[in-house]
N, C-alpha and C. Protein backbone atom coordinates (compact mmCIF):
# COMPACT_ATOMS: atom_id res chain seq x y z
N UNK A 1 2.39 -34.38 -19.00
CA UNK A 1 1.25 -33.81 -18.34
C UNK A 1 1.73 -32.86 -17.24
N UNK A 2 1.21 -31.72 -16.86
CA UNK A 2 1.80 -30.74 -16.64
C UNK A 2 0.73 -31.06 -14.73
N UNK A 3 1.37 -30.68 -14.05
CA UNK A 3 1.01 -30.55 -12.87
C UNK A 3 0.28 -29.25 -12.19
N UNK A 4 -0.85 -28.91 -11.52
CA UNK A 4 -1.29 -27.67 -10.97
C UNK A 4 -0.92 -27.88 -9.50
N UNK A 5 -0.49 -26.91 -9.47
CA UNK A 5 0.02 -26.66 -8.16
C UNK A 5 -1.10 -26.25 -7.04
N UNK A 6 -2.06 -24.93 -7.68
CA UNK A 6 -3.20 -24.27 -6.64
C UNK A 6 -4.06 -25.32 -7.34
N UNK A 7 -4.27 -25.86 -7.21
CA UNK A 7 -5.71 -27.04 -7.78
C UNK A 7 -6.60 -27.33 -6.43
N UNK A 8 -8.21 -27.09 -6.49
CA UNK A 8 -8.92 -26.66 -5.19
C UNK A 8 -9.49 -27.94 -4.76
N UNK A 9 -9.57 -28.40 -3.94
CA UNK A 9 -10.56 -29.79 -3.42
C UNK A 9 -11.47 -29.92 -4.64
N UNK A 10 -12.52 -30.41 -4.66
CA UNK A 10 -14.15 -30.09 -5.32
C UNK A 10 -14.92 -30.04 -4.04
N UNK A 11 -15.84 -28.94 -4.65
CA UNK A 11 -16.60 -28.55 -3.13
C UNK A 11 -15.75 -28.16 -2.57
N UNK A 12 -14.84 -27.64 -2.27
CA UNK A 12 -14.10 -26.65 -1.44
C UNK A 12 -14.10 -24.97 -1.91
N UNK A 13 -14.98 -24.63 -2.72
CA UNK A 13 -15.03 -22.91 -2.99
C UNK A 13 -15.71 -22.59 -2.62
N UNK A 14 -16.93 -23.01 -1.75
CA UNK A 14 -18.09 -22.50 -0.86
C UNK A 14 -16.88 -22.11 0.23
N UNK A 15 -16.72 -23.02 0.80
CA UNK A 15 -15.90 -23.26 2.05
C UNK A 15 -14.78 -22.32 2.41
N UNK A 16 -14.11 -21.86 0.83
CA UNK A 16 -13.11 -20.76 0.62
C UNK A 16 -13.62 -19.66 0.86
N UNK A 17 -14.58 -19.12 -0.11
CA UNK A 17 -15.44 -18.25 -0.23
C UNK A 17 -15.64 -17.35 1.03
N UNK A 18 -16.40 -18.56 1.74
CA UNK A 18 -16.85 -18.09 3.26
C UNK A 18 -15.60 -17.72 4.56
N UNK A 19 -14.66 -18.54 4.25
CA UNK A 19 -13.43 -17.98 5.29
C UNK A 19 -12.99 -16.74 4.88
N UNK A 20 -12.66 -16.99 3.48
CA UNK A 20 -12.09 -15.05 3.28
C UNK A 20 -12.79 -14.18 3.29
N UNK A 21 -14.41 -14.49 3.09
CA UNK A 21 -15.01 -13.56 3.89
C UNK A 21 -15.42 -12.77 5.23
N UNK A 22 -15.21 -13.99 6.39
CA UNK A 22 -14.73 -14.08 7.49
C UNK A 22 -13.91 -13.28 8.13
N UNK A 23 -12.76 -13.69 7.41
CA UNK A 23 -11.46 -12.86 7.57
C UNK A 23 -11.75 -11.24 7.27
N UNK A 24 -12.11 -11.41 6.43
CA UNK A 24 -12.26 -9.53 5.80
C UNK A 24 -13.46 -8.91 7.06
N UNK A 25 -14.25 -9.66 7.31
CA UNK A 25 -15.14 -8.98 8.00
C UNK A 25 -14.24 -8.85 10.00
N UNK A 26 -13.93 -9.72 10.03
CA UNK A 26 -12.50 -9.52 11.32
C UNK A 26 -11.39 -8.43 11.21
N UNK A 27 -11.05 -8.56 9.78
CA UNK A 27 -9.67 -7.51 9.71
C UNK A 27 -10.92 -6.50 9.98
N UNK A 28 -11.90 -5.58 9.19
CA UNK A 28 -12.51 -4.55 9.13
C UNK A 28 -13.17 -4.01 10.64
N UNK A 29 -13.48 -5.24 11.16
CA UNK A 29 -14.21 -4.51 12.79
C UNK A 29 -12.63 -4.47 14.05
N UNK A 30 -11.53 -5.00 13.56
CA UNK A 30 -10.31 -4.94 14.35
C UNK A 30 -9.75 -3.56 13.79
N UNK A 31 -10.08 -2.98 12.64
CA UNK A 31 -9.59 -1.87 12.33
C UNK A 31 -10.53 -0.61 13.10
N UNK A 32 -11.86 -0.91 12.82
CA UNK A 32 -12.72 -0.23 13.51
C UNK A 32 -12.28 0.26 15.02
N UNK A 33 -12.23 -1.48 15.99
CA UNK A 33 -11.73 -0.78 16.94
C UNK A 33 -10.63 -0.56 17.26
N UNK A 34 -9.67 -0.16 16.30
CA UNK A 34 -8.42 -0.12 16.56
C UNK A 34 -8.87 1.77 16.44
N UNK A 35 -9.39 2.12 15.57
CA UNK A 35 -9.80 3.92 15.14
C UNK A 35 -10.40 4.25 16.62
N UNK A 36 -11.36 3.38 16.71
CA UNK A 36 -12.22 3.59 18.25
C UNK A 36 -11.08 4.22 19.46
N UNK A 37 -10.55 3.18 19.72
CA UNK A 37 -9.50 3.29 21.08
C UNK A 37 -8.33 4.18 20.25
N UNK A 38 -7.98 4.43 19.02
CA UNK A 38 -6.43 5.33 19.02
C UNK A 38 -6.91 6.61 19.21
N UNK A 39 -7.92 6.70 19.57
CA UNK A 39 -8.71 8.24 19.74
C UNK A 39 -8.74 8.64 21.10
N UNK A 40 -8.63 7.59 22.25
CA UNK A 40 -8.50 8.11 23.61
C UNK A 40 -7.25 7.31 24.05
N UNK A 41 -6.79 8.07 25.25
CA UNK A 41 -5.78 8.49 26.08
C UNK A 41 -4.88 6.59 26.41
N UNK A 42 -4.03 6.43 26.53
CA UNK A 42 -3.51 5.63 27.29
C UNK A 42 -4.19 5.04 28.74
N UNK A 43 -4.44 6.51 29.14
CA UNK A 43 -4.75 5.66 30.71
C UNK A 43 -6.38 5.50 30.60
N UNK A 44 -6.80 5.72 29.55
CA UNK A 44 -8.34 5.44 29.57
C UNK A 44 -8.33 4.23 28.89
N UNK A 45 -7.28 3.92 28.02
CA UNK A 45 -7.50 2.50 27.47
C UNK A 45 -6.86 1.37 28.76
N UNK A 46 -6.17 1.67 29.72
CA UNK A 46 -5.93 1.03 30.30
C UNK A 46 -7.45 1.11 31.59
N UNK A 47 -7.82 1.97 31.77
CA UNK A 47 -9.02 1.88 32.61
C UNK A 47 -9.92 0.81 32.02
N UNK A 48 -10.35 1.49 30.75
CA UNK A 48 -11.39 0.02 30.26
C UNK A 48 -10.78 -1.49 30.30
N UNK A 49 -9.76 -1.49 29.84
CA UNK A 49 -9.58 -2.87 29.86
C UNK A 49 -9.06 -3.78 31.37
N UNK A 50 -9.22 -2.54 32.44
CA UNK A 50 -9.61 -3.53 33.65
C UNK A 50 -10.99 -3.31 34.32
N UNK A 51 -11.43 -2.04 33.73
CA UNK A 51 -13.03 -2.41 34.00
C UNK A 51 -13.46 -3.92 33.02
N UNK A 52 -12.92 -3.98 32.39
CA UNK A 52 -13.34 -4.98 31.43
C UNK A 52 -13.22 -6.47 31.99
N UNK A 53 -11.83 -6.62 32.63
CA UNK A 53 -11.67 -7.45 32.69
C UNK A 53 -12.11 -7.98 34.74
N UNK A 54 -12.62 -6.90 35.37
CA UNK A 54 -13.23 -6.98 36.13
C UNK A 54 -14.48 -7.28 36.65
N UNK A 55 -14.99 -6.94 35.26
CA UNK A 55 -16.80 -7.41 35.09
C UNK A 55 -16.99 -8.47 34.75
N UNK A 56 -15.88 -9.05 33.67
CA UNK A 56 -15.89 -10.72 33.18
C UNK A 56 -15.35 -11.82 34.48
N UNK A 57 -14.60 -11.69 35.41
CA UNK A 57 -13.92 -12.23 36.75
C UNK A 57 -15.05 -11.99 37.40
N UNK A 58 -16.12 -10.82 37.33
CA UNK A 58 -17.07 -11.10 38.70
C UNK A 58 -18.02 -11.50 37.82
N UNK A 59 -18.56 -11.87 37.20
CA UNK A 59 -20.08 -12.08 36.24
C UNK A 59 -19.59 -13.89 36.40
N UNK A 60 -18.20 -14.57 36.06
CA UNK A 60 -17.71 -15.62 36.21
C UNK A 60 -17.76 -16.12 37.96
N UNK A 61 -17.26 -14.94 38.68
CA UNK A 61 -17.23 -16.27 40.19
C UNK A 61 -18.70 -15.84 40.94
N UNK A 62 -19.62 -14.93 40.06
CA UNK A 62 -20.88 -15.38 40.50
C UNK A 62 -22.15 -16.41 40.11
N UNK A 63 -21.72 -17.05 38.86
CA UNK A 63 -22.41 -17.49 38.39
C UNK A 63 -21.79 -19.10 38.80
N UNK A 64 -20.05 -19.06 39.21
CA UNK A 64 -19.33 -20.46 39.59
C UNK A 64 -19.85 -20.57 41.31
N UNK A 65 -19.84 -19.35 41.97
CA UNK A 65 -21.01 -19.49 43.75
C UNK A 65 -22.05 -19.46 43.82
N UNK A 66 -23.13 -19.57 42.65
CA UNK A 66 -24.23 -19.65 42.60
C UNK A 66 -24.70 -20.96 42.02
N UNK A 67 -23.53 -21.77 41.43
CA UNK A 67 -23.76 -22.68 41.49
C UNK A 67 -23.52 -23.83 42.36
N UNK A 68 -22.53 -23.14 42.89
CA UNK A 68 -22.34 -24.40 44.78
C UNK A 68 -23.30 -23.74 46.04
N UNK A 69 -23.03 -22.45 45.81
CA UNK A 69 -23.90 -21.62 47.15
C UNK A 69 -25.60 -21.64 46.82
N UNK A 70 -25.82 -21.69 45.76
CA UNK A 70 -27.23 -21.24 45.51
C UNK A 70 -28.37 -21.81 46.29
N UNK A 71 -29.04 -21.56 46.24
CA UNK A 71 -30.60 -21.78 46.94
C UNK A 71 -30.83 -23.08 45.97
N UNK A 72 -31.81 -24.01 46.66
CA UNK A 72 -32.03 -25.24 45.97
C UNK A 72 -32.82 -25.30 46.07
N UNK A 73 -33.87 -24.37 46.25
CA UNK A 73 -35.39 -24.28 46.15
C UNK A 73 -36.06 -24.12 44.75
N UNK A 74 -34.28 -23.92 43.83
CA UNK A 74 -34.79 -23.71 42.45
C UNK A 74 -35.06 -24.37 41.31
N UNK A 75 -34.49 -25.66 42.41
CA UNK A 75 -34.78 -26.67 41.13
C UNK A 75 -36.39 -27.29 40.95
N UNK A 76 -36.80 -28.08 40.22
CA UNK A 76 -38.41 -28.56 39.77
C UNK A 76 -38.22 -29.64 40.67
N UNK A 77 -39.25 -29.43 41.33
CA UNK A 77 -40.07 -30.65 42.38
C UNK A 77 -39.96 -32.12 41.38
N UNK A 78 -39.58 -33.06 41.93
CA UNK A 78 -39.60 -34.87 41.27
C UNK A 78 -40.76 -34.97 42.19
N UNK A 79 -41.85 -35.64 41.10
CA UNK A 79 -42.97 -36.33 41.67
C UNK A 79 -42.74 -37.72 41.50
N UNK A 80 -43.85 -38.50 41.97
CA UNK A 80 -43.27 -40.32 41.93
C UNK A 80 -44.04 -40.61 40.61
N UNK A 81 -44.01 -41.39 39.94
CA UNK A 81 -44.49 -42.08 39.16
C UNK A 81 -45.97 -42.76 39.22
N UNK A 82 -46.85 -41.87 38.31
CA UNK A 82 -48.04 -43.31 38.72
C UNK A 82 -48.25 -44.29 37.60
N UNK A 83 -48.80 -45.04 38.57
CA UNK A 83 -49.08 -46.29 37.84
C UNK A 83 -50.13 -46.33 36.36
N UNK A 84 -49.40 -46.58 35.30
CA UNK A 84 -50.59 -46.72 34.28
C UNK A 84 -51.88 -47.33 34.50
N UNK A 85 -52.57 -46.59 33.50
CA UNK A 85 -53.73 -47.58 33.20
C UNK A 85 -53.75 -48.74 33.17
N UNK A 86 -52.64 -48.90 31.88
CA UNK A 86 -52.50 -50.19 31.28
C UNK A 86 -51.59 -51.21 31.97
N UNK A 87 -51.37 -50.96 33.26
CA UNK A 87 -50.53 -51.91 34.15
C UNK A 87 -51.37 -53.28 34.34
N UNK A 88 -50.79 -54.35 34.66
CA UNK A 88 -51.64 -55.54 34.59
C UNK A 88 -51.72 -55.35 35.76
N UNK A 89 -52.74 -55.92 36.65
CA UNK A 89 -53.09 -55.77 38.19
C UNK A 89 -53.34 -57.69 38.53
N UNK A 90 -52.67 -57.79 39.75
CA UNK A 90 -52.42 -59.43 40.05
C UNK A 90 -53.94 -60.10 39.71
N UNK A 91 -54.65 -59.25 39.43
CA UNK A 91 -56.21 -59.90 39.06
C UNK A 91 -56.17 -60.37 38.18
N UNK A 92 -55.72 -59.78 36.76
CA UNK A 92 -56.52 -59.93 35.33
C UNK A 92 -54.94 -60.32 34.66
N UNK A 93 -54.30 -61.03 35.52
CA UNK A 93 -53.44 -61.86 34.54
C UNK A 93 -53.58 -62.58 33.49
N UNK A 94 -52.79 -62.51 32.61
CA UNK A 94 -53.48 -63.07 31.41
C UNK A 94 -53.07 -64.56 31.24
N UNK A 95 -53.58 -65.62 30.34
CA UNK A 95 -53.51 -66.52 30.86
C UNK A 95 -52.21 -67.53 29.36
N UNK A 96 -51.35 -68.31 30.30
CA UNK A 96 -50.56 -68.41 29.27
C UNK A 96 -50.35 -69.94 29.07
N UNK A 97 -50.33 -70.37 28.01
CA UNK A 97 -50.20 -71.77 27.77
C UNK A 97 -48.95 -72.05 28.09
N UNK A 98 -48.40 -73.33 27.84
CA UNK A 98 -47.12 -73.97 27.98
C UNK A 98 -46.51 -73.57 26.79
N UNK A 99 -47.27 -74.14 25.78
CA UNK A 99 -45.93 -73.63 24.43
C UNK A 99 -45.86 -72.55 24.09
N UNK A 100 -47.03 -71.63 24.67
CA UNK A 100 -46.57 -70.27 24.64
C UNK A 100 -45.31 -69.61 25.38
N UNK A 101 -45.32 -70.39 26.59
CA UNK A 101 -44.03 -70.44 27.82
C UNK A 101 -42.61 -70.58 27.41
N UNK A 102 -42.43 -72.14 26.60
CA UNK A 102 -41.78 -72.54 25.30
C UNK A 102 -41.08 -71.78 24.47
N UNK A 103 -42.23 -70.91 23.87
CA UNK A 103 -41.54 -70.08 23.10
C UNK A 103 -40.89 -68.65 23.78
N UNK A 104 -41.43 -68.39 24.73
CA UNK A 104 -40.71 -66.81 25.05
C UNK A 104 -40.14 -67.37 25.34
N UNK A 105 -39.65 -68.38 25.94
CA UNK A 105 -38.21 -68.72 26.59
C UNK A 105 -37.24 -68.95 26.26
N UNK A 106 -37.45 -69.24 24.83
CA UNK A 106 -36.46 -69.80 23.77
C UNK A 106 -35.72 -68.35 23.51
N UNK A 107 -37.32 -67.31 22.92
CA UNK A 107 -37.03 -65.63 22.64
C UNK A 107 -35.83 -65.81 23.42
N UNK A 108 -36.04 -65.38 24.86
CA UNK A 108 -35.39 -64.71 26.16
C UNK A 108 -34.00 -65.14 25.93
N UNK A 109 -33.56 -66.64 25.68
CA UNK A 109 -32.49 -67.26 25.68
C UNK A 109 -31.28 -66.85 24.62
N UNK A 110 -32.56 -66.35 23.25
CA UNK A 110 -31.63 -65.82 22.36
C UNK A 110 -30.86 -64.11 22.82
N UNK A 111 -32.37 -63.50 23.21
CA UNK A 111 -31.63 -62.16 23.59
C UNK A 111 -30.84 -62.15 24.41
N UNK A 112 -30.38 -63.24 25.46
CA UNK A 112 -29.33 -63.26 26.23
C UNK A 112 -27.80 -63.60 25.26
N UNK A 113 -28.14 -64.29 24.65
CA UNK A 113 -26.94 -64.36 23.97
C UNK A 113 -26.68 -63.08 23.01
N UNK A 114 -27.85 -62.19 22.66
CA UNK A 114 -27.17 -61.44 22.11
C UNK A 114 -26.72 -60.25 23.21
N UNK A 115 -27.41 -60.08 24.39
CA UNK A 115 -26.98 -59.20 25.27
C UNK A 115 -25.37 -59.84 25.41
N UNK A 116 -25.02 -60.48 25.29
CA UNK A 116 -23.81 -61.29 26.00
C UNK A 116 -22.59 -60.32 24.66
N UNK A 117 -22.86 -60.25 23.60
CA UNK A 117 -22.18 -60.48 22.38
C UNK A 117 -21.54 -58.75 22.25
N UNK A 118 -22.94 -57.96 23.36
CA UNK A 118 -22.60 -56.71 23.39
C UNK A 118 -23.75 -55.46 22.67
N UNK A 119 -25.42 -56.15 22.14
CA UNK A 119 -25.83 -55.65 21.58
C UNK A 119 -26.92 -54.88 22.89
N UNK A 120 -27.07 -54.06 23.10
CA UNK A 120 -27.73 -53.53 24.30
C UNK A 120 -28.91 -53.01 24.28
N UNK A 121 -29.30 -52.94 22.83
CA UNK A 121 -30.93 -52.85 22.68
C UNK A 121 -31.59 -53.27 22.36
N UNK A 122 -31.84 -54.55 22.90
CA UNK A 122 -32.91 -56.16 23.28
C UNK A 122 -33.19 -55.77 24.31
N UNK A 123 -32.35 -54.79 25.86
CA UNK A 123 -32.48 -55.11 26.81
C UNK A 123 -34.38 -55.33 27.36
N UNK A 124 -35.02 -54.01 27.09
CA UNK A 124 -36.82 -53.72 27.30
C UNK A 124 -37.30 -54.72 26.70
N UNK A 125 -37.14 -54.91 25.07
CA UNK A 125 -37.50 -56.70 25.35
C UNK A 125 -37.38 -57.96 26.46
N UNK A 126 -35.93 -57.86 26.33
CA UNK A 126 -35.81 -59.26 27.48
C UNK A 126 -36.86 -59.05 28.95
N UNK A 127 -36.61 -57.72 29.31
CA UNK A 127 -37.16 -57.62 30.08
C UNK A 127 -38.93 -57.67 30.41
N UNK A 128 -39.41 -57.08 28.94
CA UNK A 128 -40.34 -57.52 29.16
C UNK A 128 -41.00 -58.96 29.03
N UNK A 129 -40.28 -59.81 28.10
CA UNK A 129 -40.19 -61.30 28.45
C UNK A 129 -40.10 -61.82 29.84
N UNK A 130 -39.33 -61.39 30.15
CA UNK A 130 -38.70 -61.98 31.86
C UNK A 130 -40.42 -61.68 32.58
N UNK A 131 -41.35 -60.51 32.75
CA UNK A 131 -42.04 -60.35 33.28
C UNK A 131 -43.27 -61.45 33.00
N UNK A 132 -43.15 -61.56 31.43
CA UNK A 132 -44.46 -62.58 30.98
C UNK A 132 -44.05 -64.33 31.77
N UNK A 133 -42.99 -64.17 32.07
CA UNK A 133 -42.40 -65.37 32.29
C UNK A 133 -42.75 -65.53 33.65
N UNK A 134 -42.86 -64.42 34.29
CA UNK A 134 -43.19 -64.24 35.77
C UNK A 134 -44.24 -64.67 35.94
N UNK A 135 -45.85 -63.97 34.82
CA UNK A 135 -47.10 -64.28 34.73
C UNK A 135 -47.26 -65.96 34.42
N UNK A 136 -46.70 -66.51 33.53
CA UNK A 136 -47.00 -67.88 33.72
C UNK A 136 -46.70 -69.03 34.98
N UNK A 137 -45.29 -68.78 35.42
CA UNK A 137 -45.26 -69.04 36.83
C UNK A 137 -45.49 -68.81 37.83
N UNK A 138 -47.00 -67.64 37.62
CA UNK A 138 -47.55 -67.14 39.14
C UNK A 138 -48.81 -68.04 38.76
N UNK A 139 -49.14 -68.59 37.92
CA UNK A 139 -50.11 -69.21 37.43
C UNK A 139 -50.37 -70.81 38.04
N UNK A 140 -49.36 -70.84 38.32
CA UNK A 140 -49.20 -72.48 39.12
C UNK A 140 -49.20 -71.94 40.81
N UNK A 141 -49.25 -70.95 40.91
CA UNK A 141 -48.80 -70.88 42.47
C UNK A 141 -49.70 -71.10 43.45
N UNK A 142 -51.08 -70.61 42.82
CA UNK A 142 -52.51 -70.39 42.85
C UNK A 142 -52.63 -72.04 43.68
C-alpha cells in the first residue's frame, strides 16, 4: 500500500482555500503599496512614516491620559435599588408549618453539601431557603 504524502485533513479545503486567498489578496495590496511609495522621493517616504508614526504615539497617550486624567462626570449616575413589588413586607409573612420547616432544612443541608463539593450554582437557592427559614423563626418571636 502505497503512502500519500500531500494527503489533506477532511474539512481542511475550505480552510486552505481561504488562507491562499488571504495571502494573494496581502501579496497584491503590499505590491500596490510598494508602486504607491516607489514613486516618491526618499525623504518623503521618510516624512510619512514619522508623520505616521507620530499620529499613532499621540492618538495612543491621549486616549492612555484620558483615561487616568479624564473628567468623571462621564460616567452613568448608579441609582439605589428599589424595592420590588413582590418583596414580602414583615406584615404578610407567610405562614409556615413545622414539616414544612423540616423539609427546607433538610433542602438547605443538602445544598450545603453540595456547595462544599464545589458546585456554585445552588448558591440563590440556598439562599433563598435560608430566608424562608428566617420567616418561620420570626414566627415564634411574636
Amino acid at each position: 500500500m502505497k503512502r500519500k504524502e500531500n494527503r489533506e485533513v477532511a474539512g481542511s479545503g475550505f480552510w486552505n482555500r481561504l488562507q491562499e486567498s488571504v495571502q494573494q489578496e496581502q501579496l497584491r495590496m503590499a505590491e500596490w503599496l510598494g508602486r504607491g511609495f516607489g514613486r516618491c522621493s526618499r525623504g518623503v517616504q521618510k516624512m510619512t512614516l514619522v508623520f505616521f508614526t507620530l499620529l499613532c504615539s499621540g492618538i495612543c497617550s491621549w486616549v492612555f491620559s484620558e483615561s487616568i486624567f479624564g473628567r468623571k462626570n462621564k460616567m452613568a449616575p448608579i441609582d439605589s435599588i428599589h424595592q420590588p413589588a413582590t418583596y414580602l413586607s414583615k406584615k404578610r409573612l407567610p405562614v409556615l408549618s413545622y414539616q414544612e420547616y423540616l423539609r427546607l432544612h433538610a433542602y438547605r443541608l443538602h445544598l450545603d453539601s453540595l456547595l462544599k463539593s464545589g458546585d456554585m450554582g445552588q448558591r440563590q437557592t440556598r439562599d433563598t431557603i435560608l430566608f424562608l427559614e428566617g420567616i418561620y423563626l420570626q414566627q415564634f418571636k411574636k
